[in-house]
PDB file of N, CA and C in Angstrom:
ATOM      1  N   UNK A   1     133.682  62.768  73.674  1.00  0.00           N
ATOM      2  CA  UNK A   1     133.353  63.599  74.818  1.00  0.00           C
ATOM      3  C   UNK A   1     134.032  63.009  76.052  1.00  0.00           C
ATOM      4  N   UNK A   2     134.543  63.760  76.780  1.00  0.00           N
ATOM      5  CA  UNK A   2     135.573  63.464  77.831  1.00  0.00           C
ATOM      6  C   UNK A   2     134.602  63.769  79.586  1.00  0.00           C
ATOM      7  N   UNK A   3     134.230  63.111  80.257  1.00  0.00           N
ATOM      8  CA  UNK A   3     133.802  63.571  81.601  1.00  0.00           C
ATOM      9  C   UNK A   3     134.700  63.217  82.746  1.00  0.00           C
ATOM     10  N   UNK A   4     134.538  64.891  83.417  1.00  0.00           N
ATOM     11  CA  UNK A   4     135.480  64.691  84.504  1.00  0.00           C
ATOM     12  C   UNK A   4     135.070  65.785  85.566  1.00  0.00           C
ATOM     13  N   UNK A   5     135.763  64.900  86.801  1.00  0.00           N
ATOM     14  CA  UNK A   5     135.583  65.831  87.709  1.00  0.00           C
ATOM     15  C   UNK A   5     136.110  66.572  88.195  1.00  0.00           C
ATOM     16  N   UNK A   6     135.748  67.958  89.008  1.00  0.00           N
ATOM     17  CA  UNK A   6     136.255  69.098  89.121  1.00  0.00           C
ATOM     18  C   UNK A   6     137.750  68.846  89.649  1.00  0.00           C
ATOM     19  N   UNK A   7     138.639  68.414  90.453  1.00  0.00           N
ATOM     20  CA  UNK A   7     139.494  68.037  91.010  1.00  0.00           C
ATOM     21  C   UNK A   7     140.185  67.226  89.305  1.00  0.00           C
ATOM     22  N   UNK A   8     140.038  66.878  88.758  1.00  0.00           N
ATOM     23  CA  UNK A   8     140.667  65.816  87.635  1.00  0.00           C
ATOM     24  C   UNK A   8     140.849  66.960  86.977  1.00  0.00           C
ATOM     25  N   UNK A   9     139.628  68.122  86.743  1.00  0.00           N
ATOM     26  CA  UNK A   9     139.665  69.094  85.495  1.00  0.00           C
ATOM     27  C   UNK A   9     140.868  69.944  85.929  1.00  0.00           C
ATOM     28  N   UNK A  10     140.869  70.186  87.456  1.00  0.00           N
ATOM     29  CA  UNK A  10     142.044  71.224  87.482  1.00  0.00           C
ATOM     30  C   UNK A  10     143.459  71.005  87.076  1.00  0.00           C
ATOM     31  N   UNK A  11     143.055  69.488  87.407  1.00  0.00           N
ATOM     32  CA  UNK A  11     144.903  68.704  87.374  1.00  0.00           C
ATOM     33  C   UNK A  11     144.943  68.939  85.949  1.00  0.00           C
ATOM     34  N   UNK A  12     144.301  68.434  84.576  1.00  0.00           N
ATOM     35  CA  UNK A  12     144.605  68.291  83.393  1.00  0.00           C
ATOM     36  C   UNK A  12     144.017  69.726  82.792  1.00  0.00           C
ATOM     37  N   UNK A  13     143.870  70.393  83.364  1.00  0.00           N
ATOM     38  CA  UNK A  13     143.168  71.796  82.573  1.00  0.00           C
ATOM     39  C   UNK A  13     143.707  72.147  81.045  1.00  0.00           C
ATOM     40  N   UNK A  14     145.244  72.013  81.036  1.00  0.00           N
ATOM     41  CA  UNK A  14     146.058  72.428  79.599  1.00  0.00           C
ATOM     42  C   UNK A  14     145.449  71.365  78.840  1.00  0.00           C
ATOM     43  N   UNK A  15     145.362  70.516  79.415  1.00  0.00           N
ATOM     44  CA  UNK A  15     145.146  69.199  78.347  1.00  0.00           C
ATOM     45  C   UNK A  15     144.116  69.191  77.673  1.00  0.00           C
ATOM     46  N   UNK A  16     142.962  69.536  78.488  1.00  0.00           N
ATOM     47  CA  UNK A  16     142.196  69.299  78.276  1.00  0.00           C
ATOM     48  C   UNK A  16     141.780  70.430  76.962  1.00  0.00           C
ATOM     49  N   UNK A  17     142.402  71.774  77.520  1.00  0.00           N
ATOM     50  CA  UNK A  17     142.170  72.872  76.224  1.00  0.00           C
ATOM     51  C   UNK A  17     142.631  72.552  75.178  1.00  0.00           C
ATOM     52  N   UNK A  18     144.081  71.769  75.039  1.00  0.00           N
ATOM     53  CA  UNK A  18     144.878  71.373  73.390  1.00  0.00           C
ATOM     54  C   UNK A  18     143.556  70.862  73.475  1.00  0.00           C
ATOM     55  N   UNK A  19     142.797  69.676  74.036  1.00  0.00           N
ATOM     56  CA  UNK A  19     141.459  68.396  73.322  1.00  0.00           C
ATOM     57  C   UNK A  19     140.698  69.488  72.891  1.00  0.00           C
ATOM     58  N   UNK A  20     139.864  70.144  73.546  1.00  0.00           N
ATOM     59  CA  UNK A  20     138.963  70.885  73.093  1.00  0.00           C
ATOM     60  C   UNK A  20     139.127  72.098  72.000  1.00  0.00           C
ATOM     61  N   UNK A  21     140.264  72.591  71.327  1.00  0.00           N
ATOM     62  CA  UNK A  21     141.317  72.771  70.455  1.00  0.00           C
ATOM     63  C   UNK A  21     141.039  72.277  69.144  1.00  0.00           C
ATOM     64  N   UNK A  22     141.032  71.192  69.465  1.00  0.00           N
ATOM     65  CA  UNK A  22     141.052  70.297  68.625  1.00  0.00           C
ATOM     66  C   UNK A  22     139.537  69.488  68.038  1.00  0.00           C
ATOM     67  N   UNK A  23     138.704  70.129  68.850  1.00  0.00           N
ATOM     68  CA  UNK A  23     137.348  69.819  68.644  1.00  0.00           C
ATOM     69  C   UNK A  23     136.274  68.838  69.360  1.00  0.00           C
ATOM     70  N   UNK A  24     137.242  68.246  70.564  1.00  0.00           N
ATOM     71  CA  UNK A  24     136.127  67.506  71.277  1.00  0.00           C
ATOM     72  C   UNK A  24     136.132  68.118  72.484  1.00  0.00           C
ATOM     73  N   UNK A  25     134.840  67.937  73.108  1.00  0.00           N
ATOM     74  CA  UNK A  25     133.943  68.203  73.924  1.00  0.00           C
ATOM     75  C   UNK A  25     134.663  67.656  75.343  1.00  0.00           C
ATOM     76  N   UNK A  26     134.283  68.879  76.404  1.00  0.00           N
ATOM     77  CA  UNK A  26     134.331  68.515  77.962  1.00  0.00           C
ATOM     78  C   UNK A  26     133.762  68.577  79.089  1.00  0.00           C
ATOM     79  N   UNK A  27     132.589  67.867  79.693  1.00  0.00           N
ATOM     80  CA  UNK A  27     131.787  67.699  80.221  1.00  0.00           C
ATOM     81  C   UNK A  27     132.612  67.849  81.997  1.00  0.00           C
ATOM     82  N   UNK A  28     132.449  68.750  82.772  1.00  0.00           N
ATOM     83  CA  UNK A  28     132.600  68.897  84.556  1.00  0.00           C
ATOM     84  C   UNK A  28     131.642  68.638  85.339  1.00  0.00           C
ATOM     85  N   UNK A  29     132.288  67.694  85.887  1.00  0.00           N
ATOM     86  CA  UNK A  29     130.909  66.874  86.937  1.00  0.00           C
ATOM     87  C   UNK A  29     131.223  67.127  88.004  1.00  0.00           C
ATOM     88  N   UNK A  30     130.193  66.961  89.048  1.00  0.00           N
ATOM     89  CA  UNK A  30     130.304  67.362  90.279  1.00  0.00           C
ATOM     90  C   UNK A  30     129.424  66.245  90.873  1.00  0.00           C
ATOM     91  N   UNK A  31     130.470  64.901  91.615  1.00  0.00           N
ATOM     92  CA  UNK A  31     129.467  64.242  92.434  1.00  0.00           C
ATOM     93  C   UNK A  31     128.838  63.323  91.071  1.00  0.00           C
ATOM     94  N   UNK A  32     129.314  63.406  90.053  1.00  0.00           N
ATOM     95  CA  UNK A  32     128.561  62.483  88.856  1.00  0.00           C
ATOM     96  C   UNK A  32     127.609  63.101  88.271  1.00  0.00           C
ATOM     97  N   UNK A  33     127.036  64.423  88.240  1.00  0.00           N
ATOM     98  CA  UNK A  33     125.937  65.383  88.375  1.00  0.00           C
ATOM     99  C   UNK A  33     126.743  66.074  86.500  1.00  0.00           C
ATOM    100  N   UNK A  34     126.948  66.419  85.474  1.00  0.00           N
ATOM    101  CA  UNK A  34     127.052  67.327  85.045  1.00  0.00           C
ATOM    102  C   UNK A  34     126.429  68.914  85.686  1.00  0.00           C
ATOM    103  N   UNK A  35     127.833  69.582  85.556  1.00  0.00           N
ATOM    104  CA  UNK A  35     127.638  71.153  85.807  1.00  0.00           C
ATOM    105  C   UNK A  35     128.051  71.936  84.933  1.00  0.00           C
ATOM    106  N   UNK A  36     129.237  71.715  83.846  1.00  0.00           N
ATOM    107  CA  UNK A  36     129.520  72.443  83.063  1.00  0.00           C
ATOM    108  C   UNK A  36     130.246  72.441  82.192  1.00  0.00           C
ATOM    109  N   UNK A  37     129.940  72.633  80.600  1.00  0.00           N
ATOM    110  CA  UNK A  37     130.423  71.796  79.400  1.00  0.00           C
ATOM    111  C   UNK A  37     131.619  72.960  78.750  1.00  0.00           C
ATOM    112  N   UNK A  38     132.652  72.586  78.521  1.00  0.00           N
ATOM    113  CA  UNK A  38     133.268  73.080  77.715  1.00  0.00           C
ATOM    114  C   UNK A  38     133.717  72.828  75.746  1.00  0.00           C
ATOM    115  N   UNK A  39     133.199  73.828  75.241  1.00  0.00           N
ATOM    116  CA  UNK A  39     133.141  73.675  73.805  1.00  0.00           C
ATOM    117  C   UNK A  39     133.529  74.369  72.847  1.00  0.00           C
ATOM    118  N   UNK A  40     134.670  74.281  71.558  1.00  0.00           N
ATOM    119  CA  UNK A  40     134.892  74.702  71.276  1.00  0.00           C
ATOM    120  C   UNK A  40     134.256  75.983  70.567  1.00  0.00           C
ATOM    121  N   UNK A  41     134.918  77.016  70.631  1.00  0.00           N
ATOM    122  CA  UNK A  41     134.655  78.270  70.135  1.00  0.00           C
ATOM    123  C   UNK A  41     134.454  78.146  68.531  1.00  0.00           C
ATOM    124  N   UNK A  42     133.469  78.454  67.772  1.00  0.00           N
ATOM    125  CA  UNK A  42     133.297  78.754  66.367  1.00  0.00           C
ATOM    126  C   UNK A  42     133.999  79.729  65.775  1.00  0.00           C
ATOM    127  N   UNK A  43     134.675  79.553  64.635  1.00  0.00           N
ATOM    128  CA  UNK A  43     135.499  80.482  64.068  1.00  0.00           C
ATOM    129  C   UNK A  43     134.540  81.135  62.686  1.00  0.00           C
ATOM    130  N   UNK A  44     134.863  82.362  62.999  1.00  0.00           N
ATOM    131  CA  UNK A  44     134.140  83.288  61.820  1.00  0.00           C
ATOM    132  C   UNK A  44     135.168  83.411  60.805  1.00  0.00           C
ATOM    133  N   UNK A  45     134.593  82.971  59.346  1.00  0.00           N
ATOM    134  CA  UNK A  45     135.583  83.083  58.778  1.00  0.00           C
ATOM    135  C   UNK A  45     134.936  83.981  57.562  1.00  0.00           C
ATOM    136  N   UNK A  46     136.290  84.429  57.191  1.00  0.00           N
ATOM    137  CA  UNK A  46     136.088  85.936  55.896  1.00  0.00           C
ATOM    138  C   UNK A  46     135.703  85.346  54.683  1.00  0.00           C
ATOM    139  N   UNK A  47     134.785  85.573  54.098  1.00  0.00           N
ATOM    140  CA  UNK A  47     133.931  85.150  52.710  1.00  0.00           C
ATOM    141  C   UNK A  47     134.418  85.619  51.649  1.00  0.00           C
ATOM    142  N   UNK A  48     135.059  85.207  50.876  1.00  0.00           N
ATOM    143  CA  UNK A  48     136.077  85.664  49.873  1.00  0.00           C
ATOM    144  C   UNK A  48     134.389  86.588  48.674  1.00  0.00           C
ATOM    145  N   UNK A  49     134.979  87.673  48.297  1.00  0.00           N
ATOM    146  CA  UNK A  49     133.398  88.345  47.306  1.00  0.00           C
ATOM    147  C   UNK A  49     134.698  87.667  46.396  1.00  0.00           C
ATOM    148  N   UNK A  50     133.173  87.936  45.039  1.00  0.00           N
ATOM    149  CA  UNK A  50     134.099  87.582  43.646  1.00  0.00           C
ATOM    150  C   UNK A  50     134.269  89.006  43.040  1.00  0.00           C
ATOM    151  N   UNK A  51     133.856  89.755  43.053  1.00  0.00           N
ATOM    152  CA  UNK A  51     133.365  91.010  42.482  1.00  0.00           C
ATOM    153  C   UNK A  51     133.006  92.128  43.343  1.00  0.00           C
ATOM    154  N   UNK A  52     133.364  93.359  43.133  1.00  0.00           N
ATOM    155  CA  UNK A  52     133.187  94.808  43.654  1.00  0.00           C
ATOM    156  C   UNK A  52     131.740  94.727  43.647  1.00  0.00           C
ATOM    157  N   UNK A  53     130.519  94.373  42.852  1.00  0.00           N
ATOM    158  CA  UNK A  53     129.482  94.053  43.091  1.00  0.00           C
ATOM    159  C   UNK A  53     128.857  93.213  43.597  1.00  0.00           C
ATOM    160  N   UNK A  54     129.590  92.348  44.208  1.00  0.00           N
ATOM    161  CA  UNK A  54     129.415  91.201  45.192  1.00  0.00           C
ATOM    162  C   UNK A  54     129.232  92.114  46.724  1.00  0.00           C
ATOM    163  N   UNK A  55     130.305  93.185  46.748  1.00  0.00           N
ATOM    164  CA  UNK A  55     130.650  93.621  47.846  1.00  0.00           C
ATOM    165  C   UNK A  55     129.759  94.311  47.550  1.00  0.00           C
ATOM    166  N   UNK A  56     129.146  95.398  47.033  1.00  0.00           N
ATOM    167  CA  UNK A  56     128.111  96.633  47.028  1.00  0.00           C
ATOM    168  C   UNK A  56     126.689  95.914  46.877  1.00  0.00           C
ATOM    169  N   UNK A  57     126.901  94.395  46.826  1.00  0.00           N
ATOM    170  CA  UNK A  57     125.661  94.313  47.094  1.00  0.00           C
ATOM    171  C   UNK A  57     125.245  93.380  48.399  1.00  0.00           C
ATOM    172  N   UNK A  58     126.571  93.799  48.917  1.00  0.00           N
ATOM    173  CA  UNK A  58     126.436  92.912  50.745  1.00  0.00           C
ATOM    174  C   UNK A  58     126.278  94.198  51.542  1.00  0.00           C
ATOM    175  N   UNK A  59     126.516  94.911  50.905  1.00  0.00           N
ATOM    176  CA  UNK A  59     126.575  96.131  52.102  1.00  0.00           C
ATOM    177  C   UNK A  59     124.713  96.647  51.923  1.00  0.00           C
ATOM    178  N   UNK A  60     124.677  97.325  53.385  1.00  0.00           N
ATOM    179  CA  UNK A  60     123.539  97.579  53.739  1.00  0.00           C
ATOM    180  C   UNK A  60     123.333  99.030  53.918  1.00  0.00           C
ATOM    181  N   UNK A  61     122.570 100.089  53.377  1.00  0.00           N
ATOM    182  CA  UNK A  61     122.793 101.106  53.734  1.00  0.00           C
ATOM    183  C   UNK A  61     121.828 101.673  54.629  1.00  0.00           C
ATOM    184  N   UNK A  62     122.117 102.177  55.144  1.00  0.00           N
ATOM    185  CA  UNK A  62     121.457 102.935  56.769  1.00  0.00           C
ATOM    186  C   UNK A  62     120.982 104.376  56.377  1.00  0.00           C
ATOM    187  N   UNK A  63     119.715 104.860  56.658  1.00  0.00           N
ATOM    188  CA  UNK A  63     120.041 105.998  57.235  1.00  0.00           C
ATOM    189  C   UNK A  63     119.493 106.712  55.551  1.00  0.00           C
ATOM    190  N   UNK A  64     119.390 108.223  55.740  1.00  0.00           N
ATOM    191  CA  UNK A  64     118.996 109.135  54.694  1.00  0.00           C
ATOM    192  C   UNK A  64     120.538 108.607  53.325  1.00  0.00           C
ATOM    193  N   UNK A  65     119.848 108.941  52.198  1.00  0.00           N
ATOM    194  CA  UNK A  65     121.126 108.743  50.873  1.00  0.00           C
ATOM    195  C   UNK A  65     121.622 109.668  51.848  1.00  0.00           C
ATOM    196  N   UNK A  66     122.863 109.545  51.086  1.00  0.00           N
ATOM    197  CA  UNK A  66     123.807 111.142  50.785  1.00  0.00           C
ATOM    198  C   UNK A  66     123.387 111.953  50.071  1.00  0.00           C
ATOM    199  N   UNK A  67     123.201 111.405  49.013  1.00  0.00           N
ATOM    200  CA  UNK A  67     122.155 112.723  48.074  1.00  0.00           C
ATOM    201  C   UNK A  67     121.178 113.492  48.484  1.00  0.00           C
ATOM    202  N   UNK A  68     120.419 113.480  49.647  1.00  0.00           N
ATOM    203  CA  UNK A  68     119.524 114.192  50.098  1.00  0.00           C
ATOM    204  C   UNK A  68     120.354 114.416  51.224  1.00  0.00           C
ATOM    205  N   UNK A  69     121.344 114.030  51.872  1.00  0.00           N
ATOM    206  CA  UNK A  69     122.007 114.787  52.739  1.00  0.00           C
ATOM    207  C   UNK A  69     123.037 116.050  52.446  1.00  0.00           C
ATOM    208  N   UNK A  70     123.793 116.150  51.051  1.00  0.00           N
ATOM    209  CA  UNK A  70     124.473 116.976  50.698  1.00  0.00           C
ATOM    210  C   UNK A  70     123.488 117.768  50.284  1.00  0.00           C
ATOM    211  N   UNK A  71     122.049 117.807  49.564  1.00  0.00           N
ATOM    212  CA  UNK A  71     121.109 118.504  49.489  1.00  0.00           C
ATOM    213  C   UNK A  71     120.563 119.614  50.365  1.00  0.00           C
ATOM    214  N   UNK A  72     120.369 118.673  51.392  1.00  0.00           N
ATOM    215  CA  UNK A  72     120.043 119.083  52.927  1.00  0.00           C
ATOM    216  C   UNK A  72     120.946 120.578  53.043  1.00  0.00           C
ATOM    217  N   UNK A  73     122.204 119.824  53.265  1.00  0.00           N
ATOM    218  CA  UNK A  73     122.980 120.826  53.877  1.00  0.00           C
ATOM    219  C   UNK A  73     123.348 122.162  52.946  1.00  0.00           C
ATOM    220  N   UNK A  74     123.160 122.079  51.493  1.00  0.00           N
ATOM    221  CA  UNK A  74     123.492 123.178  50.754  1.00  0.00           C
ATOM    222  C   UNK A  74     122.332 124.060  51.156  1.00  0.00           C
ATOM    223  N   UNK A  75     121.392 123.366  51.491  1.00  0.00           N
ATOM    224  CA  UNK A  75     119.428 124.293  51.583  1.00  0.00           C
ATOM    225  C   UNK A  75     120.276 125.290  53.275  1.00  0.00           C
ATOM    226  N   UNK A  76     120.815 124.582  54.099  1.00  0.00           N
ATOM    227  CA  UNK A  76     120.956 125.580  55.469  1.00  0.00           C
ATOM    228  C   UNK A  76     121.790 126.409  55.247  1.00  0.00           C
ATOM    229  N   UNK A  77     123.160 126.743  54.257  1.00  0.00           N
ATOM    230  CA  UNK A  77     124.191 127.422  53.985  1.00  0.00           C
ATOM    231  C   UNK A  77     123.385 128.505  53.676  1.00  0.00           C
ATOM    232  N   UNK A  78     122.696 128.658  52.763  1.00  0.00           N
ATOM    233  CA  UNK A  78     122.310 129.909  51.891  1.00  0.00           C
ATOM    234  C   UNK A  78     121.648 130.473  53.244  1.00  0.00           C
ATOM    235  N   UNK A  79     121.333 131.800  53.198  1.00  0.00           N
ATOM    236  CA  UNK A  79     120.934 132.995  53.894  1.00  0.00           C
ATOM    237  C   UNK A  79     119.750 133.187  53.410  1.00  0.00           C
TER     238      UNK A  79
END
């Protein structure tokens, strides 16, 4: 973890982003006071499925089936 002050942070700002980049931490002081930490961003990463049923069984379904919705709608067509 790196502490510095506002005047130091501006001078090294690039630098400081490759560090934090790279996974360590940056603490902005003011007066010796911490005010505000900079930290790396978490990366979301894509979950490999093994199987088409891996995937149909991550998914969530919302809302009326379809089957009672194509139902639905054949019942308003007719006259």
């Amino acid at each position: 973890m790196i502490k510095s002050g506002i005047k130091e942070a501006r001078q090294h700002f690039t630098e400081y982003l490759s560090r934090v980049e790279k996974g360590e931490e940056i603490v902005i002081t003011k007066r010796d006071q911490p005010i505000a930490r900079i930290i790396p961003v978490k990366k979301k990463t894509a979950r490999a499925l093994a199987s088409r049923k891996d995937l149909r069984n991550a998914i969530t379904p919302k809302g009326k089936p379809l089957s009672e919705t194509v139902i639905a709608s054949r019942r308003e067509e007719r006259y």
